[in-house]
C-alpha atoms as a PDB file:
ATOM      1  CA  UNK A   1     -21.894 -13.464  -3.005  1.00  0.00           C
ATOM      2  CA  UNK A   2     -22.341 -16.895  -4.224  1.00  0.00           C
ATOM      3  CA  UNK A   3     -24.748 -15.824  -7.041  1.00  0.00           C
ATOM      4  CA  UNK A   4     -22.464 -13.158  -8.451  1.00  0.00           C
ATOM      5  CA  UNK A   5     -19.414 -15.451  -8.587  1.00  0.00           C
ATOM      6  CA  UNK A   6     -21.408 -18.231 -10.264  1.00  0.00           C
ATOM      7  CA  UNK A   7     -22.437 -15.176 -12.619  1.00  0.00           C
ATOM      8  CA  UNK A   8     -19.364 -13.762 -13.285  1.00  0.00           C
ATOM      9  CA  UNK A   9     -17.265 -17.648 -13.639  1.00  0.00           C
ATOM     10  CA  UNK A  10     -15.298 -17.349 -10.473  1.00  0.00           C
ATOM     11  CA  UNK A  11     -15.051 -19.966  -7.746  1.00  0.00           C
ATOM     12  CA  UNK A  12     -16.491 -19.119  -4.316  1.00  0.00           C
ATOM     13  CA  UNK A  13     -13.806 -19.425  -2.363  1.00  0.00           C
ATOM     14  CA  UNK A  14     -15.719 -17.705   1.004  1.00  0.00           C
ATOM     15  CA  UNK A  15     -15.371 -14.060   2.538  1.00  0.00           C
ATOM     16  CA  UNK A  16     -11.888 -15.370   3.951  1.00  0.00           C
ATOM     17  CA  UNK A  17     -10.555 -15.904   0.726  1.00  0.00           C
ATOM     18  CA  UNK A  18     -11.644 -12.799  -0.870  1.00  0.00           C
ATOM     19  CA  UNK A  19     -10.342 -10.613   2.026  1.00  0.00           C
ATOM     20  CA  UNK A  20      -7.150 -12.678   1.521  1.00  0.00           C
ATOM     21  CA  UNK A  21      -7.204 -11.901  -2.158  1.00  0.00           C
ATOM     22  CA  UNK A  22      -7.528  -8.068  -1.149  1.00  0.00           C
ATOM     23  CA  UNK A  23      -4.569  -7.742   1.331  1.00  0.00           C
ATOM     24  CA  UNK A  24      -2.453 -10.113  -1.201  1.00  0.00           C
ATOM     25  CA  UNK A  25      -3.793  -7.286  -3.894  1.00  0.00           C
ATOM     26  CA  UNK A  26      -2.574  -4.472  -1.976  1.00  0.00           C
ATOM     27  CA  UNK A  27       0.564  -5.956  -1.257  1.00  0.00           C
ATOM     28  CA  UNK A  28       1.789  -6.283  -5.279  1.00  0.00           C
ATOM     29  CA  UNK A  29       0.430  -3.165  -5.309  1.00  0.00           C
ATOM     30  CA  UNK A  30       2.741  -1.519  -3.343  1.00  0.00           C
ATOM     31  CA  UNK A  31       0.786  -0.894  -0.470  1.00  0.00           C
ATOM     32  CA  UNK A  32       2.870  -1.011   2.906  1.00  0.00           C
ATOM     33  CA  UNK A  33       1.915  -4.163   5.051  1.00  0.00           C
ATOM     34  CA  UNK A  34       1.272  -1.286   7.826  1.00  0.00           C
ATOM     35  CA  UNK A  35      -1.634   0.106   5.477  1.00  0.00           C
ATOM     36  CA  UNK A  36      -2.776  -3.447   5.144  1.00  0.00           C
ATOM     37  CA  UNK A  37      -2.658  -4.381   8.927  1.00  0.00           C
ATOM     38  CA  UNK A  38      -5.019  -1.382   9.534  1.00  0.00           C
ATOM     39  CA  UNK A  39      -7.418  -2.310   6.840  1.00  0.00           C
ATOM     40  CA  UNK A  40      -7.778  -5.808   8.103  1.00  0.00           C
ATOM     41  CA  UNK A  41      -8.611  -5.094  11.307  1.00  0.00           C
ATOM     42  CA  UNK A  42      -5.815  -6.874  12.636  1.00  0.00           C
ATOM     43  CA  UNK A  43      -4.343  -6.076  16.278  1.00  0.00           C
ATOM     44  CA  UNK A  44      -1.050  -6.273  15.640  1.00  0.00           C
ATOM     45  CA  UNK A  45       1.418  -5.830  12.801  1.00  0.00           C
ATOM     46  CA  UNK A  46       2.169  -9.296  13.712  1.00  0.00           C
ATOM     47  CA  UNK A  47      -0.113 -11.019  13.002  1.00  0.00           C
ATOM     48  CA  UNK A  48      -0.406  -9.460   9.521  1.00  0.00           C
ATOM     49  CA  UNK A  49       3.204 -10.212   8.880  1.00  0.00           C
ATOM     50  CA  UNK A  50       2.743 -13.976  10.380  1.00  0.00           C
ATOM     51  CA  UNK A  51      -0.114 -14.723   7.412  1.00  0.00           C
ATOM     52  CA  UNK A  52       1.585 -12.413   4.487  1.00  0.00           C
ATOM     53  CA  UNK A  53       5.524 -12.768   4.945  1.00  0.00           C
ATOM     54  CA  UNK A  54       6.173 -15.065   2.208  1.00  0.00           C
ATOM     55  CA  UNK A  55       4.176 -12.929   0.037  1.00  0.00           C
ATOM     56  CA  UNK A  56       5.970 -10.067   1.165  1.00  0.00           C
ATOM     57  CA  UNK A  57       9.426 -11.775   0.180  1.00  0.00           C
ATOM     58  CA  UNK A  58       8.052 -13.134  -3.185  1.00  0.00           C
ATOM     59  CA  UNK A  59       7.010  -9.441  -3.785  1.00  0.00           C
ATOM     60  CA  UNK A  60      10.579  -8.445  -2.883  1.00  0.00           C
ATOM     61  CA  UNK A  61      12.212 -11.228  -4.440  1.00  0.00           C
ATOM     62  CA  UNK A  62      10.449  -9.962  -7.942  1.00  0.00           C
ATOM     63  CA  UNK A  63      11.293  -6.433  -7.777  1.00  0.00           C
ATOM     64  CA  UNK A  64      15.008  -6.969  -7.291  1.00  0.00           C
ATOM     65  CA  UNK A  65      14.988  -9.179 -10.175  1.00  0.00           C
ATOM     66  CA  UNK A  66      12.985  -6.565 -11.953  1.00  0.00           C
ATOM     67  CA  UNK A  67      16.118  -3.923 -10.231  1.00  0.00           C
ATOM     68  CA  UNK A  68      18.669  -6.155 -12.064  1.00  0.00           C
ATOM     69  CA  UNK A  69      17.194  -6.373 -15.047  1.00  0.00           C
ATOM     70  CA  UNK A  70      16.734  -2.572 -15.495  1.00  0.00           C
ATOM     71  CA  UNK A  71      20.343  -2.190 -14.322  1.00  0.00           C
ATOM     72  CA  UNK A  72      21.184  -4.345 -17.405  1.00  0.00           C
ATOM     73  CA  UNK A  73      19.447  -2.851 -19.226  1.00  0.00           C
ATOM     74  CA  UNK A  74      20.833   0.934 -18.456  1.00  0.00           C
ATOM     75  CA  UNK A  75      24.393  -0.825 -18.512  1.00  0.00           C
ATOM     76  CA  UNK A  76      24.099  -2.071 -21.954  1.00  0.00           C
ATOM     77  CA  UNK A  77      23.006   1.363 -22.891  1.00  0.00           C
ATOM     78  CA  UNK A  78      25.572   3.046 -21.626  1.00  0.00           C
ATOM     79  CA  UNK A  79      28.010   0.326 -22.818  1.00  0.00           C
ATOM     80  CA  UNK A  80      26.632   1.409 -26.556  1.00  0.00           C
ATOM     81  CA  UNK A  81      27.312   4.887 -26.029  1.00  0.00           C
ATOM     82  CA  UNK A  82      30.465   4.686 -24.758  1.00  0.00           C
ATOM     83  CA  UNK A  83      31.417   2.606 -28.115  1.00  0.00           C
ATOM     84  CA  UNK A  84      29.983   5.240 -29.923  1.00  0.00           C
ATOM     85  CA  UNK A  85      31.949   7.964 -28.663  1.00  0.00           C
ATOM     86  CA  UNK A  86      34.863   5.589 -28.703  1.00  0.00           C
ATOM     87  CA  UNK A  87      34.908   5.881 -32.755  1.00  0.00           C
END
């Protein structure tokens, strides 16, 4: 593993941190911390939600934002057609 990082420019970090950076991976992705818990290994939900809350709520935190701003966005639309029809 070593040898391929060195190869391909990336810091070895160990096997922990790449199975971290797969379950934080799956998380942005979408993937339900349920699905992730399972592919870990790990015994309980707990324990997944113990290492990976904050990146759970930094995940949520970003796609309300991204909520709001599409809201905005659909507002302002509809805030140009209503001017529109207005005339």
């Amino acid at each position: 593993m070593r040898d391929y990082c060195k190869k391909a420019g990336v810091e070895y970090k160990g096997t922990h941190g790449f199975r971290h950076t797969h379950a934080v991976l799956l998380l942005e992705s979408g993937t339900s911390i349920k699905f992730v818990s399972k592919r870990l290994g790990h015994k309980t939900l707990k324990t997944t939600v113990d290492i990976y809350l904050d990146i759970t709520e930094k995940i949520e935190e970003d796609e309300l934002n991204e909520f709001a701003s599409y809201t905005k966005r659909k507002s302002n639309v509809a805030l140009k057609a209503f001017e529109i029809e207005a005339f």
